[in-house]
C-alpha atoms as a PDB file:
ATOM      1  CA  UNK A   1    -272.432  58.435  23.090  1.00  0.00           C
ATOM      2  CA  UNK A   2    -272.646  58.738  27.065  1.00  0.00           C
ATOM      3  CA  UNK A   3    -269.631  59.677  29.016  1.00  0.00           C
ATOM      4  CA  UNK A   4    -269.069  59.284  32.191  1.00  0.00           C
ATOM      5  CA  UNK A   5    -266.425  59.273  34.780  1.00  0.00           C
ATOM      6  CA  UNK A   6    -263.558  57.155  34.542  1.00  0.00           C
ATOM      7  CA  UNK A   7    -264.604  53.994  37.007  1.00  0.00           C
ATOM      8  CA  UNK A   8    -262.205  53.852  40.235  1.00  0.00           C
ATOM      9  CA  UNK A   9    -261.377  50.426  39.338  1.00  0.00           C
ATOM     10  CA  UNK A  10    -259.628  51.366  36.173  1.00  0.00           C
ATOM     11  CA  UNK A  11    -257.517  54.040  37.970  1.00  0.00           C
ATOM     12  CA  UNK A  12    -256.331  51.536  40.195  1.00  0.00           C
ATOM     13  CA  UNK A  13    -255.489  48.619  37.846  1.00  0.00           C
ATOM     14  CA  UNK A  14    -253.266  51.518  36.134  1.00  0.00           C
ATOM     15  CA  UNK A  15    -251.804  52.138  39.080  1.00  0.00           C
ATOM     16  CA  UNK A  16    -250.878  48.958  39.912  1.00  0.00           C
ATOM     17  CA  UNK A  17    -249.484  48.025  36.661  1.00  0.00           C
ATOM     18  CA  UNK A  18    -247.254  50.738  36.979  1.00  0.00           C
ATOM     19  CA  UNK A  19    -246.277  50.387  40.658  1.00  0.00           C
ATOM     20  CA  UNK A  20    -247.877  53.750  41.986  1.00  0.00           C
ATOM     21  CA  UNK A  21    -248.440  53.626  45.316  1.00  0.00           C
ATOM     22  CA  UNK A  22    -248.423  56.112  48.659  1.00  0.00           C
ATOM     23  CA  UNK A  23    -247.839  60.044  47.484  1.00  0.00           C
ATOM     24  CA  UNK A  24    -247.506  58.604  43.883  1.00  0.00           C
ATOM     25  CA  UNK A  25    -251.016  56.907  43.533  1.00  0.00           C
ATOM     26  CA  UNK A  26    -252.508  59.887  45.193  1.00  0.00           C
ATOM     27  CA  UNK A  27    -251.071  62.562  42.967  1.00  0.00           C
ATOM     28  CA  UNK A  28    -251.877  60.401  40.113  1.00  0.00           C
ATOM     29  CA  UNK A  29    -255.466  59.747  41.028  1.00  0.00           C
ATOM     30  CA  UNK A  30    -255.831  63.375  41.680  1.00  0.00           C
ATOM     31  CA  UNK A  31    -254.854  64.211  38.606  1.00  0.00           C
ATOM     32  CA  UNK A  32    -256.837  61.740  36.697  1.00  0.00           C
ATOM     33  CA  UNK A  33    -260.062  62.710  38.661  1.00  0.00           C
ATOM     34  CA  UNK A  34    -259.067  66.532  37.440  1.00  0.00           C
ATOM     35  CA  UNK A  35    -258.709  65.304  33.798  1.00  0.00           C
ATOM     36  CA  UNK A  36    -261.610  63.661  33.557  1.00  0.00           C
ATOM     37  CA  UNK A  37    -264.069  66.117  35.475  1.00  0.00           C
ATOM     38  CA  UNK A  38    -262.454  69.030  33.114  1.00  0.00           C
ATOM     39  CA  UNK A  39    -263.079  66.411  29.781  1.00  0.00           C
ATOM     40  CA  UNK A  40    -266.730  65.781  30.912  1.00  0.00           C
ATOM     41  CA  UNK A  41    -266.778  69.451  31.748  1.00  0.00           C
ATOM     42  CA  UNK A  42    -266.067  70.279  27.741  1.00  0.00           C
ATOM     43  CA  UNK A  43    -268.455  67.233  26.155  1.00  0.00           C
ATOM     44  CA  UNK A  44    -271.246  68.527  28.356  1.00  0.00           C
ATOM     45  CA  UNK A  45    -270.827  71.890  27.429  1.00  0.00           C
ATOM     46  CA  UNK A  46    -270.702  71.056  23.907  1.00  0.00           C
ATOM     47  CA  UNK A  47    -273.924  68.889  23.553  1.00  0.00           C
ATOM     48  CA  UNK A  48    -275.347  71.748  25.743  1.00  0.00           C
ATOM     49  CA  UNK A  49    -274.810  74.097  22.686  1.00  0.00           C
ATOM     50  CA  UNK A  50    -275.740  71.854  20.066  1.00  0.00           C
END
């Protein structure tokens, strides 16, 4: 299965579900971003080693 970052556009519909916006949409996009860089991070290491 390929993996790949999660898309900018579904960041932002989550956000605006949930009414983040200003210093809340950008700590919660940061975090995201850092969550799903360290998740691809682990999967690529681990078909690496396979």
């Amino acid at each position: 299965m390929d993996r790949g970052p999660i898309p900018w556009s579904a960041i932002n519909a989550y956000a605006q579900r949930y009414s983040l916006v200003d210093d809340d949409f950008d700590r919660f996009a940061t975090l995201i971003r850092a969550m799903d860089q360290a998740y691809l991070a682990y999967f690529r290491k681990k078909s690496e080693d396979a």
